[in-house]
N, C-alpha and C. Protein backbone atom coordinates (compact mmCIF):
# COMPACT_ATOMS: atom_id res chain seq x y z
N UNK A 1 165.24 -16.93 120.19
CA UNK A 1 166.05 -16.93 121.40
C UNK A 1 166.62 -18.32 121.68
N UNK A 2 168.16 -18.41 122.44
CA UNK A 2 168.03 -19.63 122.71
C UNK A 2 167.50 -20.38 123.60
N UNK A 3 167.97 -21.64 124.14
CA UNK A 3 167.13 -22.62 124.71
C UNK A 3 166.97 -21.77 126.15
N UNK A 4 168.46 -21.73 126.61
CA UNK A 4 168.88 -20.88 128.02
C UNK A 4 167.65 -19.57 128.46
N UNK A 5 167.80 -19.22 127.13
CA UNK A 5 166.99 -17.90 127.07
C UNK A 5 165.37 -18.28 126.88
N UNK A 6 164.70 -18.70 126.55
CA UNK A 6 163.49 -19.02 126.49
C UNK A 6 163.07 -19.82 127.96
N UNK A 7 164.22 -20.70 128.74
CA UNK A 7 163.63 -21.11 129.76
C UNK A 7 163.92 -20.08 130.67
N UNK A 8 164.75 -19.45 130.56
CA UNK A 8 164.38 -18.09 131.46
C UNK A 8 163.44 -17.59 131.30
N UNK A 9 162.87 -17.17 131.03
CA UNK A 9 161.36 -16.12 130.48
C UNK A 9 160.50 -17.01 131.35
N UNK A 10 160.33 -18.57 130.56
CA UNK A 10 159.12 -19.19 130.91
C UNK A 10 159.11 -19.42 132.80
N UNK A 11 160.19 -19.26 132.96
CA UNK A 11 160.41 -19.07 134.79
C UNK A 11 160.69 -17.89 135.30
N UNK A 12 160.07 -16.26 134.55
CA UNK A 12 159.88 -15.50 135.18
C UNK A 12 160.83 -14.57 135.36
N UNK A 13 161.98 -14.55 134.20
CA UNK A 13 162.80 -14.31 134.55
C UNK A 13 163.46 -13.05 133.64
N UNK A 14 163.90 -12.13 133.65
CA UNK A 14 163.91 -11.31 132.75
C UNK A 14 165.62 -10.92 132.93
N UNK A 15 166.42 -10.33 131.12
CA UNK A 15 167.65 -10.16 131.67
C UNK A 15 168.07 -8.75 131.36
N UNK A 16 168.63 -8.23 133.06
CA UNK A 16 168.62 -6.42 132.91
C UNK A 16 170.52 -6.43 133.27
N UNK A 17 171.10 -5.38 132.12
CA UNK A 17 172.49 -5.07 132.50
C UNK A 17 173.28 -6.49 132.81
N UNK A 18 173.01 -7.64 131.85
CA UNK A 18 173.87 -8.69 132.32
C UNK A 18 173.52 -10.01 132.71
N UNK A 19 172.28 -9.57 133.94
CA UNK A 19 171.83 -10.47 134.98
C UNK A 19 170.17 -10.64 134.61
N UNK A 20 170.11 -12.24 135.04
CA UNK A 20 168.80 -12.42 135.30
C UNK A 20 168.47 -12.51 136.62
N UNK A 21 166.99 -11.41 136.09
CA UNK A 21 166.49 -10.93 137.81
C UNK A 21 164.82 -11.93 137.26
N UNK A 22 164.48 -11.67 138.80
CA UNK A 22 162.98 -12.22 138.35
C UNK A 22 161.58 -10.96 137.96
N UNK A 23 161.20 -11.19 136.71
CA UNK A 23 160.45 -10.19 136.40
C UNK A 23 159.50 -9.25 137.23
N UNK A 24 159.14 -9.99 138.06
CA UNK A 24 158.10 -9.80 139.22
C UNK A 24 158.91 -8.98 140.44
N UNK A 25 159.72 -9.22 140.46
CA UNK A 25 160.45 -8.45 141.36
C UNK A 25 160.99 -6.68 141.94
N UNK A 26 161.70 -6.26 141.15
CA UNK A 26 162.30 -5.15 141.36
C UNK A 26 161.90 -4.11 140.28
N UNK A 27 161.40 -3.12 139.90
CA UNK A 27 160.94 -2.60 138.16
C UNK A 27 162.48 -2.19 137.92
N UNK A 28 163.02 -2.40 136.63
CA UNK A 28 163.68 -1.98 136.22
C UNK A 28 164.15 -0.39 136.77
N UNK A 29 163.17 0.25 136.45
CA UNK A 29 163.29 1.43 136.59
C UNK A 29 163.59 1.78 138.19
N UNK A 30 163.33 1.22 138.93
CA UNK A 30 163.90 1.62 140.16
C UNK A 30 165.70 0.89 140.59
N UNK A 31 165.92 -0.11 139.89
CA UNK A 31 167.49 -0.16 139.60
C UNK A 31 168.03 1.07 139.40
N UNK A 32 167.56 1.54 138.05
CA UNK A 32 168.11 2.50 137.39
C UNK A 32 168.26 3.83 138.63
N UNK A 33 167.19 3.97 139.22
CA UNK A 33 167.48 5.21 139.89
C UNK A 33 168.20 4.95 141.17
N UNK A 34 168.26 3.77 142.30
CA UNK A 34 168.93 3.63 142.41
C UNK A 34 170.31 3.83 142.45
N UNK A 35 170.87 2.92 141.45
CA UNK A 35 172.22 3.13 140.84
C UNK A 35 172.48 4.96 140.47
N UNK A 36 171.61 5.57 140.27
CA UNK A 36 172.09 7.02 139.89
C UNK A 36 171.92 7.46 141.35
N UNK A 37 170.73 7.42 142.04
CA UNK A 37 171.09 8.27 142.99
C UNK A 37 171.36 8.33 144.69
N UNK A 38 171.52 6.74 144.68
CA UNK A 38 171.59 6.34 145.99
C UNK A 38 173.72 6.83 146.37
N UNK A 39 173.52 7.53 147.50
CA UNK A 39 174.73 8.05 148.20
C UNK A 39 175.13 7.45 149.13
N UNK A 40 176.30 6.20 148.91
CA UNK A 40 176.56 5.54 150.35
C UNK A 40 177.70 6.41 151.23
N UNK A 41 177.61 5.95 152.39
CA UNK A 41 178.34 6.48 153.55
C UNK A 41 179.56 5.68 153.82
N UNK A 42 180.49 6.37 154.08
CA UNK A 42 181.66 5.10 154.94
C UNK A 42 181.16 4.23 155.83
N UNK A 43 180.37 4.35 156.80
CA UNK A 43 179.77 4.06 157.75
C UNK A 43 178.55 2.90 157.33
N UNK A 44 178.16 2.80 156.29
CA UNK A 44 176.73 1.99 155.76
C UNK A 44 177.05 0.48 156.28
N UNK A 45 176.30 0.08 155.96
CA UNK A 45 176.19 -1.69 156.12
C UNK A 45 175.68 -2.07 154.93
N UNK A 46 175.31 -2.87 153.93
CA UNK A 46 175.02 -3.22 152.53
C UNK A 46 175.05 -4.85 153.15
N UNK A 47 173.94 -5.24 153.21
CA UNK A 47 173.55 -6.56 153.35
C UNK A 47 173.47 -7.15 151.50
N UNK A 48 173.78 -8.21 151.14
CA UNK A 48 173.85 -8.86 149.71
C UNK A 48 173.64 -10.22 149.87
N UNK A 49 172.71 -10.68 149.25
CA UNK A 49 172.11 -12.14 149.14
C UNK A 49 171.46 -12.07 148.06
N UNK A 50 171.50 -13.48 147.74
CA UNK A 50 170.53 -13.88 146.34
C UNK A 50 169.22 -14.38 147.29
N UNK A 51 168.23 -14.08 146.36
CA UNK A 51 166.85 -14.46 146.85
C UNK A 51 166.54 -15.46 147.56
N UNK A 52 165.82 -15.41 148.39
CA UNK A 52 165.26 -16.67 149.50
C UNK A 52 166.73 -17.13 150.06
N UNK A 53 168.11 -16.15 150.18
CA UNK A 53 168.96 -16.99 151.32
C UNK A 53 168.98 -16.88 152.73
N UNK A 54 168.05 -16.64 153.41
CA UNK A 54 168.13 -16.44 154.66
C UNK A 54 168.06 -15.18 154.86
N UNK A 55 167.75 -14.19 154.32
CA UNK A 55 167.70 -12.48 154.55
C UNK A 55 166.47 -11.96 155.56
N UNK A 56 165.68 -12.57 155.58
CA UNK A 56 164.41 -12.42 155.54
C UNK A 56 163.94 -11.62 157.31
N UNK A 57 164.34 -12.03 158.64
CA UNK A 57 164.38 -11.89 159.40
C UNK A 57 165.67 -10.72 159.85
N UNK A 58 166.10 -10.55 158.86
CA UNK A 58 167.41 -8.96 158.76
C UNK A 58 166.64 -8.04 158.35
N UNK A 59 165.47 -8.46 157.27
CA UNK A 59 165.12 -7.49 156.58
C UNK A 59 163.97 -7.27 157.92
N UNK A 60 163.87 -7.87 158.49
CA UNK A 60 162.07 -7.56 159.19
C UNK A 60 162.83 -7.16 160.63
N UNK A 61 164.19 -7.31 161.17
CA UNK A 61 164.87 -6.38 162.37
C UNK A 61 164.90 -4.59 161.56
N UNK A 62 165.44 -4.53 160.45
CA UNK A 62 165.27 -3.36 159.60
C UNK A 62 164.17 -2.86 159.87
N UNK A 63 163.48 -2.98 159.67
CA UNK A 63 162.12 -2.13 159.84
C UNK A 63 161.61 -2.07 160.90
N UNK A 64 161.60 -3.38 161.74
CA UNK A 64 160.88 -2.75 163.13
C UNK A 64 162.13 -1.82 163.67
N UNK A 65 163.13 -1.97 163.38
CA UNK A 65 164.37 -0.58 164.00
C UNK A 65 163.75 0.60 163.50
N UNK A 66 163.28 0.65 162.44
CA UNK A 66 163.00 1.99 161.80
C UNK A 66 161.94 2.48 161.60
N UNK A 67 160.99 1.69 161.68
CA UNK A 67 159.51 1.86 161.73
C UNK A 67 158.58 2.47 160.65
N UNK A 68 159.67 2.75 160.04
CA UNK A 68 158.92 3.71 158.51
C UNK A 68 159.26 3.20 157.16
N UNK A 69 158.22 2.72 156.12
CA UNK A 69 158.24 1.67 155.45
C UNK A 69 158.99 2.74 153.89
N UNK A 70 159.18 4.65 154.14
CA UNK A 70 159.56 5.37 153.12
C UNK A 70 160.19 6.04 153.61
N UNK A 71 161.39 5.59 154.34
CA UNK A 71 162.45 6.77 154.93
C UNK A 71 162.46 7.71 153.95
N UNK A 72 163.10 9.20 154.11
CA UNK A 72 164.34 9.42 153.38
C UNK A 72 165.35 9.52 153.83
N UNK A 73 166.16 8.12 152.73
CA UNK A 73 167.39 7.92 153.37
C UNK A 73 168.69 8.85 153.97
N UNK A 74 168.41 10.14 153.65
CA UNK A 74 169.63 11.23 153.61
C UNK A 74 169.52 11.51 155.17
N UNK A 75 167.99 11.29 155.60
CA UNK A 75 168.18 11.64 157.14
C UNK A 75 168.07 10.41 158.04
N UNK A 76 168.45 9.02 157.50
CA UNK A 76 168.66 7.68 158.85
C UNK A 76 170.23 8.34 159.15
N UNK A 77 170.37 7.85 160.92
CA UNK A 77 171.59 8.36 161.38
C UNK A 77 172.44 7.54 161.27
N UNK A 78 173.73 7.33 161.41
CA UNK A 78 174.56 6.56 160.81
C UNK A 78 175.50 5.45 162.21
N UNK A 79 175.53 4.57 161.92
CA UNK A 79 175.54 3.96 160.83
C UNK A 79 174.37 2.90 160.02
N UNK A 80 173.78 3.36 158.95
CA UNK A 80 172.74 2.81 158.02
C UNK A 80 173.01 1.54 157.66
N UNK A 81 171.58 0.78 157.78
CA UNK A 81 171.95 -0.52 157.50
C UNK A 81 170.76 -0.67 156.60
N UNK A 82 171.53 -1.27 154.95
CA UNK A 82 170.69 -1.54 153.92
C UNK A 82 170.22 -3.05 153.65
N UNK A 83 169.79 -3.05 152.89
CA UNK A 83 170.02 -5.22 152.49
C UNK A 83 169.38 -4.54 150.70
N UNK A 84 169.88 -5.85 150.06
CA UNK A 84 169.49 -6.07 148.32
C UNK A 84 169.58 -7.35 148.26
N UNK A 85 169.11 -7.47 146.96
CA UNK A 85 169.79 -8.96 146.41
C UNK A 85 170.14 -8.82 144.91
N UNK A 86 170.48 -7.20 144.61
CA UNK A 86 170.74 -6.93 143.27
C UNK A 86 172.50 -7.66 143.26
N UNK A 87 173.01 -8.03 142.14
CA UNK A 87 174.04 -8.41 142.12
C UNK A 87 175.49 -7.30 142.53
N UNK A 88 176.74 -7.67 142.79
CA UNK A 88 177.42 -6.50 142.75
C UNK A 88 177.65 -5.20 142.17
N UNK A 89 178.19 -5.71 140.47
CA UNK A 89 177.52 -5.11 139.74
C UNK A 89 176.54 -3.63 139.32
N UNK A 90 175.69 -4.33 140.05
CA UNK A 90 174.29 -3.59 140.07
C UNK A 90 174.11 -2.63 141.23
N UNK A 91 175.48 -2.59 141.88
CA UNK A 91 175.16 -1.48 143.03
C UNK A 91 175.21 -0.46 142.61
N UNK A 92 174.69 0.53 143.29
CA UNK A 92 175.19 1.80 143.00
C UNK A 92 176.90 2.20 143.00
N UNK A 93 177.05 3.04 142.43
CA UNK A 93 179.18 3.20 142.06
C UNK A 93 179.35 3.90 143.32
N UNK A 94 178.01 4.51 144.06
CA UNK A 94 178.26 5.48 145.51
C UNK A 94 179.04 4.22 146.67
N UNK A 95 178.63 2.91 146.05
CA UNK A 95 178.62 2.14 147.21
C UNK A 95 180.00 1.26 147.15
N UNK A 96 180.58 1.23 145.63
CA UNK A 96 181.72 0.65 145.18
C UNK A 96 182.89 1.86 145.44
N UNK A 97 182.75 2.78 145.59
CA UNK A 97 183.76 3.55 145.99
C UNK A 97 183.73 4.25 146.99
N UNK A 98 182.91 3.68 147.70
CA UNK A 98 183.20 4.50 149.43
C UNK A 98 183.35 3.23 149.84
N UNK A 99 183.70 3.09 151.59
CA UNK A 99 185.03 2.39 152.21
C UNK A 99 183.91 1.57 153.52
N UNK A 100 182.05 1.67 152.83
CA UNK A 100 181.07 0.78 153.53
C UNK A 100 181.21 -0.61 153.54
N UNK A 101 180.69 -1.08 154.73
CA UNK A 101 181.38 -2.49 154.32
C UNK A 101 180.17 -3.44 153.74
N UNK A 102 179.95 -4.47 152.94
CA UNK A 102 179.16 -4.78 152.17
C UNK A 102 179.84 -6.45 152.99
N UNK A 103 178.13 -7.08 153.43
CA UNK A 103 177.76 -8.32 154.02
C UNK A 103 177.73 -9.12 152.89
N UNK A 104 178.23 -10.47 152.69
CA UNK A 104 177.44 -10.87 151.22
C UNK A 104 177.24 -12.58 152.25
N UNK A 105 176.01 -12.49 151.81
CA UNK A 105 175.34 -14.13 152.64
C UNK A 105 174.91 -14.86 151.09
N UNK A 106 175.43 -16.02 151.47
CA UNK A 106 175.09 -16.87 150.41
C UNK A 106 174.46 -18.85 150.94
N UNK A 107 174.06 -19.07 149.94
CA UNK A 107 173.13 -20.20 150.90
C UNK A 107 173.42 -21.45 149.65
N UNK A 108 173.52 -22.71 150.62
CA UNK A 108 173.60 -23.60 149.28
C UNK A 108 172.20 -23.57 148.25
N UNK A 109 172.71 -23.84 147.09
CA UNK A 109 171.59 -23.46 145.71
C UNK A 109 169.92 -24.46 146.31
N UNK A 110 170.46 -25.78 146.62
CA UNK A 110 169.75 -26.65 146.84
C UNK A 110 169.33 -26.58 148.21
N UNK A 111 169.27 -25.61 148.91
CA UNK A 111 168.43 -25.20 149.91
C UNK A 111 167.30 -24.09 149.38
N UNK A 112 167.96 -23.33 148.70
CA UNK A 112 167.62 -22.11 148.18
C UNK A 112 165.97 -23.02 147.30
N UNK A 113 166.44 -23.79 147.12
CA UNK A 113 165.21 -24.27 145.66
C UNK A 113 164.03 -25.08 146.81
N UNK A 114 164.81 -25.71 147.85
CA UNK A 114 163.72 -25.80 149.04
C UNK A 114 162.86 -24.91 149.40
N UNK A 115 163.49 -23.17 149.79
CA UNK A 115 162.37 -22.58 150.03
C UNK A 115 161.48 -21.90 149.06
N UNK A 116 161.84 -22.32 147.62
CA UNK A 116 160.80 -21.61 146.64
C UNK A 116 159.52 -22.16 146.83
């Protein structure tokens, strides 16, 4: 492998469809289903950030709004508010072709490496 590629690994890092995600993170396999079977709404919200940018207190209003840590999503009332930090890309195509509007928060890199 090359250099790029070997110091990825040794920092945890694994590369799915393109992108390096962090191994520890998301299983593959729930991307995958995901992307097949998540149905967005016109109406959705799609929060998007890369890891540790400030999401963190969106994600924790999310849940105390909703109180249930395994919705199913087909019955939250609308308008639904999601968050990820999968890349664009990596959304589901439900979410690239309906007319939801997608948040994207981004944070300088060198803050970002502060809160690791």
């Amino acid at each position: 492998p090359s250099t790029a590629a070997s110091n990825a690994y040794a920092q945890g890092l694994t590369q799915f469809q393109g992108f390096w995600i962090p191994s520890r993170s998301v299983p593959t396999s729930s991307i995958i289903a995901f992307q097949k079977y998540f149905q967005a709404l016109d109406d959705d919200i799609i929060v998007v950030s890369k890891p540790k940018s400030g999401t963190t207190w969106l994600k924790a209003l999310i849940h105390l709004y909703k109180e249930n840590p395994n919705p199913d999503l087909s019955t939250i009332s609308s308008p639904r508010l999601f968050s990820t930090d999968l890349p664009y890309p990596m959304l589901a195509d439900s979410i690239k072709r309906s007319n939801c509007r997608i948040v994207y928060i981004t944070r300088n890199p060198f803050d970002i490496i502060v809160s690791l």
